[in-house]
C-alpha atoms as a PDB file:
ATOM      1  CA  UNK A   1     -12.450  -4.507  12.469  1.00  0.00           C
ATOM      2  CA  UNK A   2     -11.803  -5.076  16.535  1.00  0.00           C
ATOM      3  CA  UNK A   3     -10.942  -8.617  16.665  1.00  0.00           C
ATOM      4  CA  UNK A   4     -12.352 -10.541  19.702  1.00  0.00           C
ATOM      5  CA  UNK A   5     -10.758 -13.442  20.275  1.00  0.00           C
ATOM      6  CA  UNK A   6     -13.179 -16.520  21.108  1.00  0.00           C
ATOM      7  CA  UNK A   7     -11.972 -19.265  23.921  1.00  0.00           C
ATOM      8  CA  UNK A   8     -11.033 -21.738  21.346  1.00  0.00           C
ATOM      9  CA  UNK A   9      -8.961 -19.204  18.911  1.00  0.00           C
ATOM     10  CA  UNK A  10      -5.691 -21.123  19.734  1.00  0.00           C
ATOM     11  CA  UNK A  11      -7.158 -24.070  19.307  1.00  0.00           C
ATOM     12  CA  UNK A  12      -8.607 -23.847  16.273  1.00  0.00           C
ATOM     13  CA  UNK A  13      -5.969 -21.930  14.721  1.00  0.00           C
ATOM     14  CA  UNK A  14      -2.670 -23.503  16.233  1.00  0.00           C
ATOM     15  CA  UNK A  15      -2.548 -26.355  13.816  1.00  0.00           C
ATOM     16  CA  UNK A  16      -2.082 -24.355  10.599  1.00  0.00           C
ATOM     17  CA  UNK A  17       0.293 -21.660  11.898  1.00  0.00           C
ATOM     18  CA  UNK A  18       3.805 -21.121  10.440  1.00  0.00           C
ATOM     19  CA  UNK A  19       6.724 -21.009  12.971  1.00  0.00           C
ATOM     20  CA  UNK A  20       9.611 -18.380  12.738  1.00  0.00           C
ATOM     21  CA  UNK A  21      12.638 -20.660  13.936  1.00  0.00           C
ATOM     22  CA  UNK A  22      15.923 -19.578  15.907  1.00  0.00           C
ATOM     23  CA  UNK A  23      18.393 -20.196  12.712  1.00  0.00           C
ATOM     24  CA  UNK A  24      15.703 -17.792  10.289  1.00  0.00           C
ATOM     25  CA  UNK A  25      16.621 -14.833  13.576  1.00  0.00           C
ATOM     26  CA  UNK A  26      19.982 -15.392  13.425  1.00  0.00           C
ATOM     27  CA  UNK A  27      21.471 -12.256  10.724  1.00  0.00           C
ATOM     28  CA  UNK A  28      18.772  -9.753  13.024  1.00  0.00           C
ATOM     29  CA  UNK A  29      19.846 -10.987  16.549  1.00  0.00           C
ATOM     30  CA  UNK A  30      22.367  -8.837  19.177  1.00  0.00           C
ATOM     31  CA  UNK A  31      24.195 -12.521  19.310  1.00  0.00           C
ATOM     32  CA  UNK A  32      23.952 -13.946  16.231  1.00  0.00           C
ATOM     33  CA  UNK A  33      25.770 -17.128  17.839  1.00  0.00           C
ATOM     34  CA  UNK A  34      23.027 -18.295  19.795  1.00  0.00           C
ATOM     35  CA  UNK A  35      21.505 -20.174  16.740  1.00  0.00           C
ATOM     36  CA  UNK A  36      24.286 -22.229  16.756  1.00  0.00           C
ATOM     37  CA  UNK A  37      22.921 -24.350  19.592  1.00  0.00           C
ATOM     38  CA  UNK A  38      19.423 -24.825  18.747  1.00  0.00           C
ATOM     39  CA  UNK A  39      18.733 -23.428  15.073  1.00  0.00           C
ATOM     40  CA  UNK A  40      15.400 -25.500  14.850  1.00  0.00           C
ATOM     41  CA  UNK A  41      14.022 -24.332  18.013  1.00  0.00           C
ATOM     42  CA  UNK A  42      10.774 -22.702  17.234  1.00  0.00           C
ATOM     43  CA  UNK A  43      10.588 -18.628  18.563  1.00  0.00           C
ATOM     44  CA  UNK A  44       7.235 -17.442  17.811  1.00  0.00           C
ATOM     45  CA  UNK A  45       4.160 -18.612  15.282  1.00  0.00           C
ATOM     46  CA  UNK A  46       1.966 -16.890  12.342  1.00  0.00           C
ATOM     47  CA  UNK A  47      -1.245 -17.734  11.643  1.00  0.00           C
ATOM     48  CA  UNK A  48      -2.381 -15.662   8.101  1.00  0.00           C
ATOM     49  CA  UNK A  49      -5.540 -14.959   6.822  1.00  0.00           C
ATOM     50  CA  UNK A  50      -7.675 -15.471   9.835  1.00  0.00           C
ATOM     51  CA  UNK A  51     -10.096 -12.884   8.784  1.00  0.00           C
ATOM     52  CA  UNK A  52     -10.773 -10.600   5.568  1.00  0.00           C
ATOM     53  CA  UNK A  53     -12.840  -7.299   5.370  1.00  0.00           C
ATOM     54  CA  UNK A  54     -12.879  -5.979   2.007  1.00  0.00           C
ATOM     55  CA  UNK A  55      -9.042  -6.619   0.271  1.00  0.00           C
ATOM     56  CA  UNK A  56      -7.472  -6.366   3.927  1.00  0.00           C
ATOM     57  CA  UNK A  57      -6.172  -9.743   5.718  1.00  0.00           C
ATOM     58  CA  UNK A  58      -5.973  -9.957   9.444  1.00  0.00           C
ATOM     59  CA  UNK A  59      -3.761 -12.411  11.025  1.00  0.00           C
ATOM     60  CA  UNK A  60      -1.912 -13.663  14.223  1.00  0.00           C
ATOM     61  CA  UNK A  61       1.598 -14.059  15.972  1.00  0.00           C
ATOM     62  CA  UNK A  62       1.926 -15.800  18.503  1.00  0.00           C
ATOM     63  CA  UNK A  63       4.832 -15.070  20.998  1.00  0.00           C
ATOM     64  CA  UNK A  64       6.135 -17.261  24.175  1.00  0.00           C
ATOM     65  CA  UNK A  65       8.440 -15.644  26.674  1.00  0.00           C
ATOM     66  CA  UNK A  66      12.084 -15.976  25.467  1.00  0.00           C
ATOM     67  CA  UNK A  67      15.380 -14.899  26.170  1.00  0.00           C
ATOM     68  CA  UNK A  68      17.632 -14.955  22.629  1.00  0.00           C
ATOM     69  CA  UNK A  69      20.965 -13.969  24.404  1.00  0.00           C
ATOM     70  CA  UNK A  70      20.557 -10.714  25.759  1.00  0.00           C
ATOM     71  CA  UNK A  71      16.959 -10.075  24.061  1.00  0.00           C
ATOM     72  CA  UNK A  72      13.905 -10.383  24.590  1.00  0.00           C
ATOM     73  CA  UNK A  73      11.831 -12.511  21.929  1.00  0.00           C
ATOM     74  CA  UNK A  74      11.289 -10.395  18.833  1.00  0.00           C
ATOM     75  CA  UNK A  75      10.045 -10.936  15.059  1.00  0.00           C
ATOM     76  CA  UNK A  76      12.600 -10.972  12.540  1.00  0.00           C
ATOM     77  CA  UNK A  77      11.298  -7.331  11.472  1.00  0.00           C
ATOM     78  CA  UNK A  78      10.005  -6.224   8.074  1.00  0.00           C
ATOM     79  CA  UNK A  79       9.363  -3.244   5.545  1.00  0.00           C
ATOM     80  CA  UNK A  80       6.767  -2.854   3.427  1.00  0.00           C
ATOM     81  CA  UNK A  81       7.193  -2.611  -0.893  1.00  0.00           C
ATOM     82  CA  UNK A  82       5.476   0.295  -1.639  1.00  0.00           C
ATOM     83  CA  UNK A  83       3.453   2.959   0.691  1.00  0.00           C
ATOM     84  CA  UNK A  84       1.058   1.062   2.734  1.00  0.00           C
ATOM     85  CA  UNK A  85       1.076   0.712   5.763  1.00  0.00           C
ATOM     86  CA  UNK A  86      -0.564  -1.950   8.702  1.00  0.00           C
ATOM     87  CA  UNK A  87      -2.490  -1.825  11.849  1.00  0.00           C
ATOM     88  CA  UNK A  88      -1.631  -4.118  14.884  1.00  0.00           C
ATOM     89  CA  UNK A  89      -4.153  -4.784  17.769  1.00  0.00           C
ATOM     90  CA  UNK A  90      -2.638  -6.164  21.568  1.00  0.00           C
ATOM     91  CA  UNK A  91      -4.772  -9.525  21.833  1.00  0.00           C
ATOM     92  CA  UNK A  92      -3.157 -11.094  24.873  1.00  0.00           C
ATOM     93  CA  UNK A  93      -0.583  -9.916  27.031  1.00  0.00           C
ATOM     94  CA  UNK A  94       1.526  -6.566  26.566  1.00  0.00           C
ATOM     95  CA  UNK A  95       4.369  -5.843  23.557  1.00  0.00           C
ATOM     96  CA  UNK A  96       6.864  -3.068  22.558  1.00  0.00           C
ATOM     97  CA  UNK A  97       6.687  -2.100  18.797  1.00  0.00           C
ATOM     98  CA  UNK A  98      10.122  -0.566  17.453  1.00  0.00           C
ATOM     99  CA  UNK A  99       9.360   1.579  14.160  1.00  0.00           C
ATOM    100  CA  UNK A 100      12.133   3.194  12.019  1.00  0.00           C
ATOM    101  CA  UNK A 101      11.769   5.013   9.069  1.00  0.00           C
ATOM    102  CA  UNK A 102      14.604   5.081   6.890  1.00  0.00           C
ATOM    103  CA  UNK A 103      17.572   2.061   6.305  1.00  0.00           C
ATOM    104  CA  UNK A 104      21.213   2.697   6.667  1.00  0.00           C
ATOM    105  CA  UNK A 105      20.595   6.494   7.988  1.00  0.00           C
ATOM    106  CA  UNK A 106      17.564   6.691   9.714  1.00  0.00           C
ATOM    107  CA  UNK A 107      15.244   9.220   9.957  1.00  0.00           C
ATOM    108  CA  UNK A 108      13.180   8.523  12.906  1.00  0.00           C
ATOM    109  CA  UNK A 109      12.798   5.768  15.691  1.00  0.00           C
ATOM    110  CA  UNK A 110      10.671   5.173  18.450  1.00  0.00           C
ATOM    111  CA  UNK A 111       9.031   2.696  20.132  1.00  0.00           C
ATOM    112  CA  UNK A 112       5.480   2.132  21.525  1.00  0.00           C
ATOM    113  CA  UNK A 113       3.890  -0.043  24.607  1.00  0.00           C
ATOM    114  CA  UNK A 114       0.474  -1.374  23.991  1.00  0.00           C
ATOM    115  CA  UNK A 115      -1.443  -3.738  26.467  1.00  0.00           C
ATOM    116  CA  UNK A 116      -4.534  -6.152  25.685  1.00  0.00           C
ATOM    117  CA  UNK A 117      -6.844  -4.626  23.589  1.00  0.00           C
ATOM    118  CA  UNK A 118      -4.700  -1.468  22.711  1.00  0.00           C
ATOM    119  CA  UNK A 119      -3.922  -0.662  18.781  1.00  0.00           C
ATOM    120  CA  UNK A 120      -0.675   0.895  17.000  1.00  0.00           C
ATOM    121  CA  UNK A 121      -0.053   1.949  13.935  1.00  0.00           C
ATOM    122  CA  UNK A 122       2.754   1.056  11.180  1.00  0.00           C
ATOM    123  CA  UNK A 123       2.951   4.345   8.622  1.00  0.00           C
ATOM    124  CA  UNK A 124       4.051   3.573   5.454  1.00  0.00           C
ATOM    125  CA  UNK A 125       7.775   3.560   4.731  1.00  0.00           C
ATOM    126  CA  UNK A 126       8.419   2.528   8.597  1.00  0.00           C
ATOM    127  CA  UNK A 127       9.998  -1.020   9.468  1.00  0.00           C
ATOM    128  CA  UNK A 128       9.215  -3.041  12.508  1.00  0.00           C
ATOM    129  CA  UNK A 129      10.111  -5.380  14.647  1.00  0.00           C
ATOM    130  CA  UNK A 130       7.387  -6.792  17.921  1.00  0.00           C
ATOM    131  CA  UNK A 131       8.884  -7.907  20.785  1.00  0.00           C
ATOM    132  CA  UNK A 132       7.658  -9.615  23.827  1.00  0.00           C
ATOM    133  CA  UNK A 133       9.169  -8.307  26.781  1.00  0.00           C
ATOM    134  CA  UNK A 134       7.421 -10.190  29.716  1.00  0.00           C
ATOM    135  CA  UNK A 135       7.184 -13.417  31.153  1.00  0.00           C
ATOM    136  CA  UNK A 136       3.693 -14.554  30.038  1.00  0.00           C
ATOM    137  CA  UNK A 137       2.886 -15.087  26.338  1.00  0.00           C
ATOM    138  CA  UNK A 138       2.242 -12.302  23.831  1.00  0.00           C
ATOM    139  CA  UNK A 139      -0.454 -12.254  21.200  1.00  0.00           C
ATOM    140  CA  UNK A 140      -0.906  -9.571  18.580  1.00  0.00           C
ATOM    141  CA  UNK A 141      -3.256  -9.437  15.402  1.00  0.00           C
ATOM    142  CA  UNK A 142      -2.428  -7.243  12.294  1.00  0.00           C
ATOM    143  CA  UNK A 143      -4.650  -5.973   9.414  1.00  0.00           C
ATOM    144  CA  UNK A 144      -2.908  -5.415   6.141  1.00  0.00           C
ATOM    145  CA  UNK A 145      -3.665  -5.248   2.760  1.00  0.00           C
ATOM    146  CA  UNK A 146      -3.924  -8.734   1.275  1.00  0.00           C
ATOM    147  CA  UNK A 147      -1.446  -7.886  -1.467  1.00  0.00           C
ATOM    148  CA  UNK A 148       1.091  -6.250   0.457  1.00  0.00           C
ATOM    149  CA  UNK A 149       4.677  -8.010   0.396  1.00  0.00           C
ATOM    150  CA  UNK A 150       7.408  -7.781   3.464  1.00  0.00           C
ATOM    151  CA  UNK A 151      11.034  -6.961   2.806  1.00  0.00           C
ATOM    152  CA  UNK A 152      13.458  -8.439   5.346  1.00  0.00           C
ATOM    153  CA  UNK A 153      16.493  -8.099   3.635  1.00  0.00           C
ATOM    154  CA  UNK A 154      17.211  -4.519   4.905  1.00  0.00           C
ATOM    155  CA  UNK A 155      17.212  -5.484   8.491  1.00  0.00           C
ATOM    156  CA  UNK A 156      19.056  -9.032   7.507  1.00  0.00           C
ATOM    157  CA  UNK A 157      21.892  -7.343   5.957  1.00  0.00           C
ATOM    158  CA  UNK A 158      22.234  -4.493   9.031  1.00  0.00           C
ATOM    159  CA  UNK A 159      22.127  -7.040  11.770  1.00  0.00           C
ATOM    160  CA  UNK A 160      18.389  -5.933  13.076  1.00  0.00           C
ATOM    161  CA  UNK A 161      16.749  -2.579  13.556  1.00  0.00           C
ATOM    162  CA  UNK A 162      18.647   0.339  14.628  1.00  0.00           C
ATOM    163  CA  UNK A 163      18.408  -0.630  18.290  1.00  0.00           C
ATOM    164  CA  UNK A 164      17.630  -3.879  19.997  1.00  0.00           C
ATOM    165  CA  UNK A 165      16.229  -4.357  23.394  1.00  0.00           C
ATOM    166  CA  UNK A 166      17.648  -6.844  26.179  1.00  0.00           C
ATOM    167  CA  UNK A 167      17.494  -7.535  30.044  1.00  0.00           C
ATOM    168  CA  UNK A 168      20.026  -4.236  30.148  1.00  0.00           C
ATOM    169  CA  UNK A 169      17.647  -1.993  28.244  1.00  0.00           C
ATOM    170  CA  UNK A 170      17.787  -0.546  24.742  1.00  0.00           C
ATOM    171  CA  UNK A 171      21.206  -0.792  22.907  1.00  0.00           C
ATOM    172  CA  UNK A 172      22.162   1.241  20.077  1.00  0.00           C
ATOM    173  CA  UNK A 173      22.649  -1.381  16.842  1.00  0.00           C
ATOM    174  CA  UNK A 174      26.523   0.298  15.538  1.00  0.00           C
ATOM    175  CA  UNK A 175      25.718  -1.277  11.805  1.00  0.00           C
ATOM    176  CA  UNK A 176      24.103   1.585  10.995  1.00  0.00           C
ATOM    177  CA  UNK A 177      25.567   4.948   9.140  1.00  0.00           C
ATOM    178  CA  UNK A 178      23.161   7.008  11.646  1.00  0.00           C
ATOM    179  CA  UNK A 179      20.646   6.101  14.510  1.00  0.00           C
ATOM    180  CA  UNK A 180      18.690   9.505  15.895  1.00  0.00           C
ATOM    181  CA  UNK A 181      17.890   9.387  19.858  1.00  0.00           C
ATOM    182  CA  UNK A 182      14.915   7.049  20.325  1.00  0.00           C
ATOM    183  CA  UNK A 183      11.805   8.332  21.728  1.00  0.00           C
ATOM    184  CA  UNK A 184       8.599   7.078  23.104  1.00  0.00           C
ATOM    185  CA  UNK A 185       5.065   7.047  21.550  1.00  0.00           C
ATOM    186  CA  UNK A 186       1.636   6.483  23.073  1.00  0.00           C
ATOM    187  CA  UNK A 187      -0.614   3.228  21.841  1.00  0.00           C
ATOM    188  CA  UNK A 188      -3.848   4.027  20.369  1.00  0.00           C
ATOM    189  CA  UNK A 189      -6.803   3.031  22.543  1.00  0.00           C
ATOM    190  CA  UNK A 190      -9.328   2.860  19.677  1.00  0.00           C
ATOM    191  CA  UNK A 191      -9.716   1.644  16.404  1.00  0.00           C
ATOM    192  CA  UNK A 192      -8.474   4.741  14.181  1.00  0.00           C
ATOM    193  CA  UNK A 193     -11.054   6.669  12.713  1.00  0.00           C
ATOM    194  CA  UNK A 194      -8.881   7.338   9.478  1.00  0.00           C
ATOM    195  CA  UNK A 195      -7.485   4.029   7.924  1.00  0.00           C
ATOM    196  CA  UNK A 196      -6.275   5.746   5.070  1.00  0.00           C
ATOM    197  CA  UNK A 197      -2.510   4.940   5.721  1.00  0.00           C
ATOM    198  CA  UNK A 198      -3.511   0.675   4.614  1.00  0.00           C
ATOM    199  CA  UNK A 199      -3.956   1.862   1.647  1.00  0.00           C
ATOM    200  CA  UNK A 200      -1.008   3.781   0.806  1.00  0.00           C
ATOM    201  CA  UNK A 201      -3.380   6.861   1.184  1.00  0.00           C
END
């Protein structure tokens, strides 16, 4: 399940990806006025069902380097209906991964740093948002059940996760009924031995 990407993977996979567009961002962003300007300007691409292995899908986003006000390029951010969860692997360059479990009153939030090559894991019943916080481009791949549907409407209608990050750090998102501190997590290395948690295991 390591995906290793071949020298023509953009290439060949460029021309049937789905951009995520600067008006689609605009009820998750810090600013939600910066759409105004440019709402067709394309922020980052998706390229689905690169890859199966058994009733899992792998795909690909693809992330320039962006400033969106104050932020730093991120994806819109999703839950997942029901309790599965999803694995992402660090293809190119180096992300942050904000996971928070729980909506208006959350539970717990933390982020993680992966590089090239490192893995982290989505639990079940956690959203998440990627976010490209360097100047180069950012590629990450996912594995996910094939049948597993996104909800976006929790993070539309509370303006984003429970904390964005910009140029001036992390900042609190005040939408919310109750944000705990946020704390740091370590990337995984390795492929996970157990994979138990795709399956809503």
């Amino acid at each position: 399940m390591v995906h290793k990407r071949k020298k023509n993977f953009l290439i060949k996979y460029l021309p049937n990806c789905e951009s995520r567009k600067l008006e689609e961002l605009k009820e998750v962003l810090l600013d939600s006025k910066i759409a105004q300007n440019q709402p067709k300007e394309e922020i980052y691409y998706m390229v689905r069902g690169i890859d199966f292995f058994k009733n899992l899908r792998f795909d690909i986003t693809i992330f320039l380097s962006k400033i969106l006000g104050k932020e730093y390029v991120k994806t819109k951010g999703h839950f997942h209906l029901g309790d599965f969860g999803e694995l992402y692997q660090v293809l190119e360059g180096e992300g942050i991964f904000l996971l928070q479990k729980g909506k208006e009153k959350v539970k717990e939030v933390y982020f993680v740093k992966a590089k090239k090559g490192e893995f982290v894991k989505i639990p079940p019943k956690y959203g998440h948002v990627t976010i490209n916080p360097t100047e180069k481009p950012l590629i990450v791949g996912n594995w996910i059940l094939n049948n597993v549907k996104s909800e976006y409407e929790s993070f539309e209608k509370l303006k984003g996760a429970c904390y964005y990050f910009t140029k001036e750090g992390w900042i609190k998102n005040k939408n919310y009924r109750f944000v705990p501190k946020l704390k740091e997590k370590n990337s995984l290395k390795r492929l996970p031995k157990n994979l138990n948690f795709l399956f809503g295991k």
